[in-house]
C-alpha atoms as a PDB file:
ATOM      1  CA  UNK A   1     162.221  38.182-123.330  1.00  0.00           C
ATOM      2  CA  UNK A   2     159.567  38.852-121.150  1.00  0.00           C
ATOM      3  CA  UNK A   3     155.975  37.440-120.759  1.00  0.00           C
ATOM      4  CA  UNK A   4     153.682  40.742-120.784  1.00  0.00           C
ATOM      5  CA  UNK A   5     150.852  38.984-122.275  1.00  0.00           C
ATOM      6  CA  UNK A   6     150.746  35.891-119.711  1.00  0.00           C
ATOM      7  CA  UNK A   7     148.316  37.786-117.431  1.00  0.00           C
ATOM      8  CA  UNK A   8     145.925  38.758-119.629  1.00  0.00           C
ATOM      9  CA  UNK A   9     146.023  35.013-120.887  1.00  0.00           C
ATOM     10  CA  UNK A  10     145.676  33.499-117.767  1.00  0.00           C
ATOM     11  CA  UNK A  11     142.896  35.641-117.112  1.00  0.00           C
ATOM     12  CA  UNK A  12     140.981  34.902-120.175  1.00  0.00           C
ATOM     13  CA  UNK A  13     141.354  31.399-119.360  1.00  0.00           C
ATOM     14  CA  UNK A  14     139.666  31.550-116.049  1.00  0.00           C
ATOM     15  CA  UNK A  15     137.365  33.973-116.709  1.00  0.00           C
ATOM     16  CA  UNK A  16     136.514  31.416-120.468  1.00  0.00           C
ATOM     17  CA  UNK A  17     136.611  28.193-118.403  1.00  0.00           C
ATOM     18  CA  UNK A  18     132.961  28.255-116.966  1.00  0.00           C
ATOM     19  CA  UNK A  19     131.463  29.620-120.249  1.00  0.00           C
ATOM     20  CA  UNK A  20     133.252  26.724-122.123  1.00  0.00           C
ATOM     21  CA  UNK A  21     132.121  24.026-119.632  1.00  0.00           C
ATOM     22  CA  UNK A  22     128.388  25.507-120.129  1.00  0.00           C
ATOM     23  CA  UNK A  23     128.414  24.225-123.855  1.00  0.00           C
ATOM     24  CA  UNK A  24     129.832  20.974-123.709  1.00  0.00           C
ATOM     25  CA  UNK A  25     127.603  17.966-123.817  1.00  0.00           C
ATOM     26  CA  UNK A  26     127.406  16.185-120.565  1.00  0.00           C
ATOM     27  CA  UNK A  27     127.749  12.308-120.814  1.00  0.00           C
ATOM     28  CA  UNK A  28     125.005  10.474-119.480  1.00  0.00           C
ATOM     29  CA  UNK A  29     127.262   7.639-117.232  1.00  0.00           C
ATOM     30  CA  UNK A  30     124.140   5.529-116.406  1.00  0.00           C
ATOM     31  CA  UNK A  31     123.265   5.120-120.009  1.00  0.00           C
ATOM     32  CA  UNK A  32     126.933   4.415-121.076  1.00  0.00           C
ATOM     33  CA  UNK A  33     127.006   1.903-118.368  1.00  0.00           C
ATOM     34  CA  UNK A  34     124.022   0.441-119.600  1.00  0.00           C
ATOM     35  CA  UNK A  35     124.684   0.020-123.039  1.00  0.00           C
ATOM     36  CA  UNK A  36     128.029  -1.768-121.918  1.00  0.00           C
ATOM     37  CA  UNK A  37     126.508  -4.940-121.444  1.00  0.00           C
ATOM     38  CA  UNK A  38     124.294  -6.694-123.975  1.00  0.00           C
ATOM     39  CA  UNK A  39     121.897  -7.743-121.004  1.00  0.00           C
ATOM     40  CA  UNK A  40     121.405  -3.838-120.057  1.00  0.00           C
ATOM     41  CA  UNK A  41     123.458  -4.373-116.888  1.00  0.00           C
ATOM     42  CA  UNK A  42     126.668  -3.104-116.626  1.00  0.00           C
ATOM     43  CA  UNK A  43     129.701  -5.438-116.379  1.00  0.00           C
ATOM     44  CA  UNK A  44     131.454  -2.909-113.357  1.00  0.00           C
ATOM     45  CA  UNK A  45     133.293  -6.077-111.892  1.00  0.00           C
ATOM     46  CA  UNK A  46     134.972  -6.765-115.059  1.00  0.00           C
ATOM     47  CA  UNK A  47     135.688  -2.778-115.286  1.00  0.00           C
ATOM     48  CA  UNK A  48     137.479  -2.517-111.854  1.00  0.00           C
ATOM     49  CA  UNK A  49     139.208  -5.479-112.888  1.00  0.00           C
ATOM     50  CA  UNK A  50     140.554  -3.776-116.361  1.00  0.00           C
ATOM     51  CA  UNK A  51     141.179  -0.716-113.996  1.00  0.00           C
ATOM     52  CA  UNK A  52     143.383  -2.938-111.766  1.00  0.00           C
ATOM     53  CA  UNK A  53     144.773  -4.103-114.732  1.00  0.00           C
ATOM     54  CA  UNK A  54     145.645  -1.298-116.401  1.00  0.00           C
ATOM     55  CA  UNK A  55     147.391   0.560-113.193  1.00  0.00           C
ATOM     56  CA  UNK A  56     149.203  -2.648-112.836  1.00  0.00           C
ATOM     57  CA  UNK A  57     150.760  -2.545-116.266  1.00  0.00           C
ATOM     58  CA  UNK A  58     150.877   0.862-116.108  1.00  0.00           C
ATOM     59  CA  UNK A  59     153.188   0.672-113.038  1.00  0.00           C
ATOM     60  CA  UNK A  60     155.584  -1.908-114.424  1.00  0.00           C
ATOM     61  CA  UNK A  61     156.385   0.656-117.261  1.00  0.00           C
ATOM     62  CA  UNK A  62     157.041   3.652-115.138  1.00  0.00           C
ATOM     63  CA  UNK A  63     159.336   1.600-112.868  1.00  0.00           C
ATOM     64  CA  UNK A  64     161.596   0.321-115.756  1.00  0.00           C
ATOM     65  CA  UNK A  65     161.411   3.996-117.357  1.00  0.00           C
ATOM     66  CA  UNK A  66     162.915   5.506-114.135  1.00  0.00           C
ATOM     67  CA  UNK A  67     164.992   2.419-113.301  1.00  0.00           C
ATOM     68  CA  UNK A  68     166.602   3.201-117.182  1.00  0.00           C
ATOM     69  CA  UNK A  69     166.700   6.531-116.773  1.00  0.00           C
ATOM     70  CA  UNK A  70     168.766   6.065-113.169  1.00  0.00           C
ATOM     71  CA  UNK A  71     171.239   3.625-114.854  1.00  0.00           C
ATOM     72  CA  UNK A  72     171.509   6.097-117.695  1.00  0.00           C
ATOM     73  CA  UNK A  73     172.350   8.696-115.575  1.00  0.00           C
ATOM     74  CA  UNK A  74     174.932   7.124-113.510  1.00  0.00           C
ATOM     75  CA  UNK A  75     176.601   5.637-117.236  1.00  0.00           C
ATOM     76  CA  UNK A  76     176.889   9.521-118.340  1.00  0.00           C
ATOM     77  CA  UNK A  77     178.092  10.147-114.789  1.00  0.00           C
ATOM     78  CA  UNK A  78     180.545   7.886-114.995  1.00  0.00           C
ATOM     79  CA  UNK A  79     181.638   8.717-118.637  1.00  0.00           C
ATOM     80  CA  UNK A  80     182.681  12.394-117.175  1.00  0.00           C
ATOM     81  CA  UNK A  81     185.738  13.420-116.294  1.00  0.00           C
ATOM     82  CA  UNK A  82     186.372  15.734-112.881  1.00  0.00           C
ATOM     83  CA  UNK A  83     189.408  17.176-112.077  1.00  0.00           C
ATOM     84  CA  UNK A  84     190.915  18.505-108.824  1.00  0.00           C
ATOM     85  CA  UNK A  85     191.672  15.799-105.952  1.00  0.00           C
ATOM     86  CA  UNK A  86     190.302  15.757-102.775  1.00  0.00           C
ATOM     87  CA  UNK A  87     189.461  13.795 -99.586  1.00  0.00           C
ATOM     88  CA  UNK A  88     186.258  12.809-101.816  1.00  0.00           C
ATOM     89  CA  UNK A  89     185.838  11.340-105.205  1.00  0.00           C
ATOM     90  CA  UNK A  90     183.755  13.617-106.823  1.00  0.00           C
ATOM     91  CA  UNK A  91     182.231  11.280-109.077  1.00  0.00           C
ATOM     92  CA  UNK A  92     181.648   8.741-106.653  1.00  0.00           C
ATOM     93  CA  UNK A  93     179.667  11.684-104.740  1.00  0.00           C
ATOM     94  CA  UNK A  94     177.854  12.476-108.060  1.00  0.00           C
ATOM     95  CA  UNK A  95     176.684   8.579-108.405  1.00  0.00           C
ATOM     96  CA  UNK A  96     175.514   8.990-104.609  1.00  0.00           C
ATOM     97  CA  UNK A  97     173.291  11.975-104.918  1.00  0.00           C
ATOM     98  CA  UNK A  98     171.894  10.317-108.384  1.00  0.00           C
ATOM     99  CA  UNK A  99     171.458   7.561-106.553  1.00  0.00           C
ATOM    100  CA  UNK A 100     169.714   9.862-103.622  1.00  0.00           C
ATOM    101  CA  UNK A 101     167.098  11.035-105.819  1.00  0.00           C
ATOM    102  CA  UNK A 102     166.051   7.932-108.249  1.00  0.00           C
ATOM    103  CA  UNK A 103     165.568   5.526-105.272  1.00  0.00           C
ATOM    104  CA  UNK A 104     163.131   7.640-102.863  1.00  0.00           C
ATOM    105  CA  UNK A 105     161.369   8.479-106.838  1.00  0.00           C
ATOM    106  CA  UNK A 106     161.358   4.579-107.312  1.00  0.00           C
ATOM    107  CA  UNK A 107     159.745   4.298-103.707  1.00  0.00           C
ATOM    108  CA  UNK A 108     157.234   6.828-103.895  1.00  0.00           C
ATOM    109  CA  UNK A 109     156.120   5.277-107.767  1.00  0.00           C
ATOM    110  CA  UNK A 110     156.299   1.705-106.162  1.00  0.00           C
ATOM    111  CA  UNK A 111     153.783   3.452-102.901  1.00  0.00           C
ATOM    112  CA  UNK A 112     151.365   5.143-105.220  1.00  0.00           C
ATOM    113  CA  UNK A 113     150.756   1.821-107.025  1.00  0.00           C
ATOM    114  CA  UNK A 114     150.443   0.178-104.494  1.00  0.00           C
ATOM    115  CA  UNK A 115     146.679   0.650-103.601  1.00  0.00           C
ATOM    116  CA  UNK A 116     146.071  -1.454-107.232  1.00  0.00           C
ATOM    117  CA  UNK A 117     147.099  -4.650-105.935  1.00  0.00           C
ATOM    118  CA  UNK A 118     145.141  -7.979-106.051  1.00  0.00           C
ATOM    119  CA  UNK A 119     143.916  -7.480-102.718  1.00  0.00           C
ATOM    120  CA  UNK A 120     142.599  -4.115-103.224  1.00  0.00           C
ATOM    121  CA  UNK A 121     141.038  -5.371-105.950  1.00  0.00           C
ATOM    122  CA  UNK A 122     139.418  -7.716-104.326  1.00  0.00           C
ATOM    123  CA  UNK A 123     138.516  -5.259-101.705  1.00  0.00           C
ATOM    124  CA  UNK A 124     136.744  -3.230-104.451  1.00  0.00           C
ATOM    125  CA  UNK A 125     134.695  -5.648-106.100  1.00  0.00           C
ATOM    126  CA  UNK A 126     132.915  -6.512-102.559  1.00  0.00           C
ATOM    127  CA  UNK A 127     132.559  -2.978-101.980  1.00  0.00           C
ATOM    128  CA  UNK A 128     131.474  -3.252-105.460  1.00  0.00           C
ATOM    129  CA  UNK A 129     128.942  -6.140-104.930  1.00  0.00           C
ATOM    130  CA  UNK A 130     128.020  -3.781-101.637  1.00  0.00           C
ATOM    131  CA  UNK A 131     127.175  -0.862-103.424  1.00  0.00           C
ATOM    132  CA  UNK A 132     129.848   0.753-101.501  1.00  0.00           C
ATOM    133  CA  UNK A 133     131.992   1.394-104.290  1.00  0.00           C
ATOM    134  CA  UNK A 134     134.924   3.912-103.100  1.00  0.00           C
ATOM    135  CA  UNK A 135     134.156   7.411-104.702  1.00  0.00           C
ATOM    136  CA  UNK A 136     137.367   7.944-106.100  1.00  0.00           C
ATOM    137  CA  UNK A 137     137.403   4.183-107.838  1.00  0.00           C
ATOM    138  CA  UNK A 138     134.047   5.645-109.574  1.00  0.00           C
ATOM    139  CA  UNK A 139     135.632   8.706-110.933  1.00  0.00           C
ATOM    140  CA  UNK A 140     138.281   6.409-112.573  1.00  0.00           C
ATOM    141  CA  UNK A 141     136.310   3.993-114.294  1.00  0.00           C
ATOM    142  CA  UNK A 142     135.973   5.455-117.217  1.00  0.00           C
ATOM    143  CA  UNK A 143     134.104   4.064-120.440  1.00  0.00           C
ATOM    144  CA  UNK A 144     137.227   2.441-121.937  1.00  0.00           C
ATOM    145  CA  UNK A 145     137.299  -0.248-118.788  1.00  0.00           C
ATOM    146  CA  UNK A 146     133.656  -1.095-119.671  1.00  0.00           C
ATOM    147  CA  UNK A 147     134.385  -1.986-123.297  1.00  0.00           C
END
């Protein structure tokens, strides 16, 4: 089966994309912010700490998904059967390269998480109380944190 048509849909998309971005409504941030607090100010310490929060969280889940996915692999490894002999096991090779790829995936989740500890939090809320807030902590708080 081939994909004849995938060109001219890819290129309908890119050449759509601009004209659909023209007719959505922008959100107005400032006035979301504002009506997030009854006093007219917006709570943003409480948001970055929700934020923090919620990557936190977040994190712990993704760990124990790939941690159970790891030990679910090596069961299904070690429920197979190999043949031929040699100076190797071959499944103890196959738990070794399974092995090889979940831990530096573990390690690079565990790295990327990393920047929403409780002192980077910390860190943010004086940038925060600064007006120095880190431009890619803005993009992220998004109205659900304010609520």
């Amino acid at each position: 089966m081939t994909f004849r048509f995938t060109p001219l849909l890819l290129a309908f998309l890119l050449a759509a994309g601009p004209l659909l971005a023209q007719n959505t409504p922008a959100i107005a941030l400032p006035a979301l912010l504002a009506a997030a607090s009854p006093a007219g100010v917006p709570d943003t310490a409480a948001a970055i700490h929700r934020l923090f929060a919620a990557k936190r969280k977040k994190l712990l889940f993704i760990l124990l998904g790939t941690v159970t996915a790891e030990v679910a692999g090596q069961a299904v490894i070690g429920a197979t059967v190999h043949g031929g002999t040699g100076v190797i096991n071959e499944r103890d090779a196959d738990h070794f390269l399974a092995a090889l790829v979940a831990v530096p995936v573990v390690i690079a989740e565990g790295l990327f998480y990393a920047q929403y500890n409780r002192k980077h939090e910390q860190q943010a809320l004086a940038e925060q109380q600064a007006h120095q807030l880190p431009k890619h902590l803005r993009r992220q708080l998004k109205a659900r944190y304010f609520r």
